[in-house]
C-alpha atoms as a PDB file:
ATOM      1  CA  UNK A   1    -129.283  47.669  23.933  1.00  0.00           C
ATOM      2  CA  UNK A   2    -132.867  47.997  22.454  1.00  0.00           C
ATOM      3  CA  UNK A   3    -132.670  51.980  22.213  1.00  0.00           C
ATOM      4  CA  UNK A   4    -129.479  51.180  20.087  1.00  0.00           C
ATOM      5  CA  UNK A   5    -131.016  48.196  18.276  1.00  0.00           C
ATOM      6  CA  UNK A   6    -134.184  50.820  17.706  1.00  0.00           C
ATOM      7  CA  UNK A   7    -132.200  54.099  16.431  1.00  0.00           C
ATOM      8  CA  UNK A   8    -130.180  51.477  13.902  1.00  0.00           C
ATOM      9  CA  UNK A   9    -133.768  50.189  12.732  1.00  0.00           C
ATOM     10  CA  UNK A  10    -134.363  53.962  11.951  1.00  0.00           C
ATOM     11  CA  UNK A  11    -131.966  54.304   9.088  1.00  0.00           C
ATOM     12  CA  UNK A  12    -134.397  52.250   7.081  1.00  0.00           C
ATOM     13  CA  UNK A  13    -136.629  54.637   7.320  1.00  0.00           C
ATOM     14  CA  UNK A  14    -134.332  57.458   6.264  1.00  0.00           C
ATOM     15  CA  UNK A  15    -133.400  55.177   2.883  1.00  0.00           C
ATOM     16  CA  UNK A  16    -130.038  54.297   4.397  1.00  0.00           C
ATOM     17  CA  UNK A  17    -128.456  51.163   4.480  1.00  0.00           C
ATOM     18  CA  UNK A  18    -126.381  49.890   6.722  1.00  0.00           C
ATOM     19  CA  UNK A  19    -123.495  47.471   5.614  1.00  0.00           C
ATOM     20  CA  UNK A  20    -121.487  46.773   8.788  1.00  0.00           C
ATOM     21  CA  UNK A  21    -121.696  47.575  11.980  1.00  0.00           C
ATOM     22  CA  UNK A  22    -118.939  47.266  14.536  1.00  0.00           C
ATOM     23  CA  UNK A  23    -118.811  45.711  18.294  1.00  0.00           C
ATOM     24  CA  UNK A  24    -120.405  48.708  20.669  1.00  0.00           C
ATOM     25  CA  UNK A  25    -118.314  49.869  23.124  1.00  0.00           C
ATOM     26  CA  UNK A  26    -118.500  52.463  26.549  1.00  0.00           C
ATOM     27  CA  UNK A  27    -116.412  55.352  26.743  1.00  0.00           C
ATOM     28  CA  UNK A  28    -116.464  58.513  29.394  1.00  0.00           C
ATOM     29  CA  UNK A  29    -118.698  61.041  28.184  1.00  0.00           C
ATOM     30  CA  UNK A  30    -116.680  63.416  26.186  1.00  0.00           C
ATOM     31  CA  UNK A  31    -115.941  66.067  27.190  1.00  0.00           C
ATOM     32  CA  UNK A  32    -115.377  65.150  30.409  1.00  0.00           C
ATOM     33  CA  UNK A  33    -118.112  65.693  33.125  1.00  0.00           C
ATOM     34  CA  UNK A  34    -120.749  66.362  29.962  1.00  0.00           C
ATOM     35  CA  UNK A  35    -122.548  63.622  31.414  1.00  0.00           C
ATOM     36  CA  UNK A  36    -123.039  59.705  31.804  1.00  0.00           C
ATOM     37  CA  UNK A  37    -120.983  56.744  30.003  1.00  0.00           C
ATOM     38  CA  UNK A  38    -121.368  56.575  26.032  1.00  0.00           C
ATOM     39  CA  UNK A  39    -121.875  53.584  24.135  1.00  0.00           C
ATOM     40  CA  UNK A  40    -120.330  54.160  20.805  1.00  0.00           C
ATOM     41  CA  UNK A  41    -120.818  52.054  17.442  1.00  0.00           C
ATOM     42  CA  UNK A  42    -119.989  52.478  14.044  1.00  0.00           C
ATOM     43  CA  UNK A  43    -121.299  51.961  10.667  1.00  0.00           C
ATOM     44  CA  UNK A  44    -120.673  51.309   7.379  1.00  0.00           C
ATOM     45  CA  UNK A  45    -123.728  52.941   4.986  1.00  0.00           C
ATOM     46  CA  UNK A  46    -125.140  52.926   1.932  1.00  0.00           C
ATOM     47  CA  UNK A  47    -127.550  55.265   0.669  1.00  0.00           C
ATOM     48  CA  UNK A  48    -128.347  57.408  -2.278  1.00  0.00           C
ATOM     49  CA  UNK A  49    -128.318  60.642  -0.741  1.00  0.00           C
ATOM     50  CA  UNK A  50    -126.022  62.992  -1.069  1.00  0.00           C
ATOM     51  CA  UNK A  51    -123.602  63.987   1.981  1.00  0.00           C
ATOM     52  CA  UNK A  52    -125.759  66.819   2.814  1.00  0.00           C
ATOM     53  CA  UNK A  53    -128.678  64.897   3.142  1.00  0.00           C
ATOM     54  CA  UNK A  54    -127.399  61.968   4.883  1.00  0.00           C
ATOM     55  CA  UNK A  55    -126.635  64.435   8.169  1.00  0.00           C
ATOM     56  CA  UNK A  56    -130.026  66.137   7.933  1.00  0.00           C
ATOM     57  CA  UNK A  57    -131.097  62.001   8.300  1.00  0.00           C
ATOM     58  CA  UNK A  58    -129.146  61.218  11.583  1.00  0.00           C
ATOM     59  CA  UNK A  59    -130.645  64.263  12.893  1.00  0.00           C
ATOM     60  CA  UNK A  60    -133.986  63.549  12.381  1.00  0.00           C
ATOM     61  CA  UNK A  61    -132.789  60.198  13.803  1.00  0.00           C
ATOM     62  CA  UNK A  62    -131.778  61.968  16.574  1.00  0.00           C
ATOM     63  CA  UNK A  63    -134.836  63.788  17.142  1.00  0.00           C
ATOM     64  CA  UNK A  64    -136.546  60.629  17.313  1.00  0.00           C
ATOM     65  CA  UNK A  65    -134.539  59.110  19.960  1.00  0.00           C
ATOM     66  CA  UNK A  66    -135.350  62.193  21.874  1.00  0.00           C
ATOM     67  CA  UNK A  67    -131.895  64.422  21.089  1.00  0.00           C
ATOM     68  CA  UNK A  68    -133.003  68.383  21.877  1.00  0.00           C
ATOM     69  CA  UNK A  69    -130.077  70.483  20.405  1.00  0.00           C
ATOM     70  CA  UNK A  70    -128.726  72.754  23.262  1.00  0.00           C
ATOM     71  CA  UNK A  71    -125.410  73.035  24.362  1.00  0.00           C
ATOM     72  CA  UNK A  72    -122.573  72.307  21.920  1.00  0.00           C
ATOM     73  CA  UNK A  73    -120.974  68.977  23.795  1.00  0.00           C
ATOM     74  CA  UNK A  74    -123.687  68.558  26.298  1.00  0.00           C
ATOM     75  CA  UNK A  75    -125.683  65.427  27.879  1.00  0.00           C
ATOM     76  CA  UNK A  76    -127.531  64.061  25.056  1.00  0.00           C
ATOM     77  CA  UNK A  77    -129.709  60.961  24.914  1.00  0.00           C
ATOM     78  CA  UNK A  78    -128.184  60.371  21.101  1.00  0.00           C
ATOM     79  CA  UNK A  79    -125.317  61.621  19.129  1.00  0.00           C
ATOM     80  CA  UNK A  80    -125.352  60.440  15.330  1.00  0.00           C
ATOM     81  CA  UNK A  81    -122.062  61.696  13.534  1.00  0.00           C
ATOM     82  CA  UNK A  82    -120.840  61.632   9.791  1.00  0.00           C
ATOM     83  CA  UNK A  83    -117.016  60.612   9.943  1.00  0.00           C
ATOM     84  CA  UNK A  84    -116.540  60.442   6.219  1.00  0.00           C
ATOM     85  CA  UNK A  85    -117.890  60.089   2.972  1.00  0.00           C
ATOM     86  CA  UNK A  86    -115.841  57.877   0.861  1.00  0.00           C
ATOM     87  CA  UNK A  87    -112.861  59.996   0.330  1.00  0.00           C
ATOM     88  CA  UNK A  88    -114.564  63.148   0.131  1.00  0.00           C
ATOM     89  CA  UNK A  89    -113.406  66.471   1.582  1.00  0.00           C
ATOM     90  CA  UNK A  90    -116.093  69.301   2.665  1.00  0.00           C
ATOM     91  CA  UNK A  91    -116.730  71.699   2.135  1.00  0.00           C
ATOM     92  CA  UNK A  92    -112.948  72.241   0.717  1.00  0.00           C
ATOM     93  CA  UNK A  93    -109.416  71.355   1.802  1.00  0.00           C
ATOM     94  CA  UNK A  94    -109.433  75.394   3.193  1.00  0.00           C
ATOM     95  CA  UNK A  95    -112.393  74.661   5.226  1.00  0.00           C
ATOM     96  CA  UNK A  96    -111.216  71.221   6.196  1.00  0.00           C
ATOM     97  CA  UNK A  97    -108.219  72.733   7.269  1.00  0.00           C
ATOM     98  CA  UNK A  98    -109.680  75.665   9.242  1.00  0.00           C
ATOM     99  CA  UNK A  99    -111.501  73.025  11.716  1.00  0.00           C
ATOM    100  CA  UNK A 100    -108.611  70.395  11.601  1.00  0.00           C
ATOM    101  CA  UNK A 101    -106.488  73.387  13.382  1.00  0.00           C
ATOM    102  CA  UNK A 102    -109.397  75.044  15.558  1.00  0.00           C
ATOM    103  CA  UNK A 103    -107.955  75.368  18.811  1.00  0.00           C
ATOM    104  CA  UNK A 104    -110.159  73.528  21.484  1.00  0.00           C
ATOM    105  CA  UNK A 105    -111.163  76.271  23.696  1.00  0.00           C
ATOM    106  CA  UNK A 106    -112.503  77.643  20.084  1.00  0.00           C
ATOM    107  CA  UNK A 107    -114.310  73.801  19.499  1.00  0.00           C
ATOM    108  CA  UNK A 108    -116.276  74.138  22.819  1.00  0.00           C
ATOM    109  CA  UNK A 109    -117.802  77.021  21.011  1.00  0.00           C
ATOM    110  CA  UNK A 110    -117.861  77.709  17.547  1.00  0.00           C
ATOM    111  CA  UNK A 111    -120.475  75.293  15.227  1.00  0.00           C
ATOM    112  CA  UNK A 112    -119.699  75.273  11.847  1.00  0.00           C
ATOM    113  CA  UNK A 113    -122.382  76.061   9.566  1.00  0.00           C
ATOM    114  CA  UNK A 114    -121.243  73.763   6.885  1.00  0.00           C
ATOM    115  CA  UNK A 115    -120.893  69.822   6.716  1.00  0.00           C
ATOM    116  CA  UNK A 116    -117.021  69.168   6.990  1.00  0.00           C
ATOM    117  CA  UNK A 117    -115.499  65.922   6.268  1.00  0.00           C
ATOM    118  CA  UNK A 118    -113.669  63.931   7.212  1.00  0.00           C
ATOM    119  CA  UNK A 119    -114.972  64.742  10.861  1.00  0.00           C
ATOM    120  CA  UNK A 120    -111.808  67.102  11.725  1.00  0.00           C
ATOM    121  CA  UNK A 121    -111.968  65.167  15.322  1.00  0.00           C
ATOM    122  CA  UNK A 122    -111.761  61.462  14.117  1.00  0.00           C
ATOM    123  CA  UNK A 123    -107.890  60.963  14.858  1.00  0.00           C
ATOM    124  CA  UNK A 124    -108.237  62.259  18.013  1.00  0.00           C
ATOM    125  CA  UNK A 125    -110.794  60.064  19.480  1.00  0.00           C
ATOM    126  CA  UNK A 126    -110.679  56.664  20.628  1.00  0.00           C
ATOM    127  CA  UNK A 127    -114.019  56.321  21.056  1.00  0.00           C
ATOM    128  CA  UNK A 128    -114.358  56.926  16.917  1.00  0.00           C
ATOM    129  CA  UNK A 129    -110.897  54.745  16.316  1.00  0.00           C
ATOM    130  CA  UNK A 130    -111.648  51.830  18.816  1.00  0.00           C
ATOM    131  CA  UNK A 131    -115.134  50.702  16.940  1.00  0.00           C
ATOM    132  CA  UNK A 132    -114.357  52.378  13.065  1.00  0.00           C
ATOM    133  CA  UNK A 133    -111.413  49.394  13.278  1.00  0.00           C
ATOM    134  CA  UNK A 134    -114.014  46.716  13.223  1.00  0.00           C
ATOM    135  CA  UNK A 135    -115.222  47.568  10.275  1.00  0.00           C
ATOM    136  CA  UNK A 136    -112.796  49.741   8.170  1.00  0.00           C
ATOM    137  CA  UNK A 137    -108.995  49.057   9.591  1.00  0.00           C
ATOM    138  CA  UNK A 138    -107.668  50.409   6.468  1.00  0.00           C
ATOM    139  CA  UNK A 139    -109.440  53.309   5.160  1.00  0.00           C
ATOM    140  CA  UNK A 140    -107.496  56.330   4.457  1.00  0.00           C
ATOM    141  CA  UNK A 141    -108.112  59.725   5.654  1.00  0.00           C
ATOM    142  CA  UNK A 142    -107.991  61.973   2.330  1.00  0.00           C
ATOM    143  CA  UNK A 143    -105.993  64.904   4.211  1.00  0.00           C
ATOM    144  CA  UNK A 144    -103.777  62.925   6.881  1.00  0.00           C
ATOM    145  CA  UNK A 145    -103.031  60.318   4.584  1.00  0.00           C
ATOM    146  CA  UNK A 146    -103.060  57.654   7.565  1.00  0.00           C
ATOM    147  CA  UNK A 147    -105.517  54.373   7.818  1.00  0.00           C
ATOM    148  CA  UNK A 148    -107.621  53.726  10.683  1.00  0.00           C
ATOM    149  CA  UNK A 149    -104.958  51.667  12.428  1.00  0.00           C
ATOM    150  CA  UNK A 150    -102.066  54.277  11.936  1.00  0.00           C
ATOM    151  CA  UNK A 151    -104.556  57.204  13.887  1.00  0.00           C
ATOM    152  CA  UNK A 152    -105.373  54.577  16.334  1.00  0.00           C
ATOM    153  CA  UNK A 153    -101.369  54.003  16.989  1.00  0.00           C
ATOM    154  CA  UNK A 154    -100.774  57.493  16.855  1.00  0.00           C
ATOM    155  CA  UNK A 155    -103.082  57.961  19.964  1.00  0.00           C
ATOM    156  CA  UNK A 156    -101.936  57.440  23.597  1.00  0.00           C
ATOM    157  CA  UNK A 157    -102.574  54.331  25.383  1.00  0.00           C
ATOM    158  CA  UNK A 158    -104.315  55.461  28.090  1.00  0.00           C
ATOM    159  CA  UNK A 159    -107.031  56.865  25.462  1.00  0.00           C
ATOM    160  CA  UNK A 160    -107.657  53.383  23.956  1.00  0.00           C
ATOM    161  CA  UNK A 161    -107.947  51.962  27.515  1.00  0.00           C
ATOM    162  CA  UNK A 162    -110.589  53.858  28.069  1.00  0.00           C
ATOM    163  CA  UNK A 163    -112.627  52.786  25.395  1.00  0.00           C
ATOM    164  CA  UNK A 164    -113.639  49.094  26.237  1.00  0.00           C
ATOM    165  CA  UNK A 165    -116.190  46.586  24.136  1.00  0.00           C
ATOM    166  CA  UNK A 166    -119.589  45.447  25.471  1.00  0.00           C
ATOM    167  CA  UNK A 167    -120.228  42.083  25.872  1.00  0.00           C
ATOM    168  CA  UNK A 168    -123.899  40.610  25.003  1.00  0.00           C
ATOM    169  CA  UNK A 169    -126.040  40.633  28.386  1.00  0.00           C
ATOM    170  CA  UNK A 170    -123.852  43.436  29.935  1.00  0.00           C
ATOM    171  CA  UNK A 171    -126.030  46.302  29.598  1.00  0.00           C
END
């Protein structure tokens, strides 16, 4: 738990804010054999940054922690994403759309060169859905339409099982 307490102290440093946090919990590594147990979070921020700049901040984050950029889904000591931005969509609803609908042979591949938002993954993963509910149950995606909780009960059962919260003194 201190490497996570220390990469959340880094934000500071960045001139983000954070403004919730939710529960961590473990998760398989995604995909799956990519490598050991994940311990996802998520956070609320505030910051002054633009969109752009706020993802060039959790990778220098990332660097810090010790993340090398290799393999697209590969081990990785650190994995800061940007789910949303308010109720922005980037870099347009087209381009949105065209990585909503990638098919996932094409995902394991292709890195977009441009920020998209919402994260055109975040309804399909548990491991986002489980710990975004602690802190934003209702928030809306701007394309789907659907809150936190409806993407969480749209997902099967078996996927939320597999996402379980860590208690303090666990790790």
């Amino acid at each position: 738990m201190a490497v996570l307490t220390h990469s959340l102290r880094l934000f500071g440093a960045e001139s983000i804010e954070i403004l919730q946090q939710s529960h961590w919990y473990s998760s398989k590594a995604f995909p799956a054999g990519s490598g050991p147990d994940y311990i996802n979070g998520v956070v609320q921020i505030s910051s002054d940054l633009d969109a752009d700049a706020v993802l060039a901040a959790l990778h220098r984050i990332e660097a810090e922690m010790g993340r090398m950029r290799g393999a697209r889904w590969g081990a990785r000591v650190c994995d800061l994403d940007l789910l949303v931005f308010g109720n922005r969509v980037c870099p347009d609803l087209a381009g949105f759309q065209r990585w909503f609908e990638l098919p996932l042979a094409q995902q394991k591949t292709d890195m977009p060169e441009r920020l998209i938002l919402p994260h055109p993954r975040l309804q399909d993963r548990a491991f986002v859905l489980v710990p975004f509910m602690d802190i934003a149950p209702q928030w809306r995606h701007p394309v789907l339409g659907k809150t936190v909780v409806e993407m969480l009960d749209d997902l099967p059962q078996s996927d939320i099982d597999a996402v379980w919260q860590i208690l303090p003194g666990q790790t």
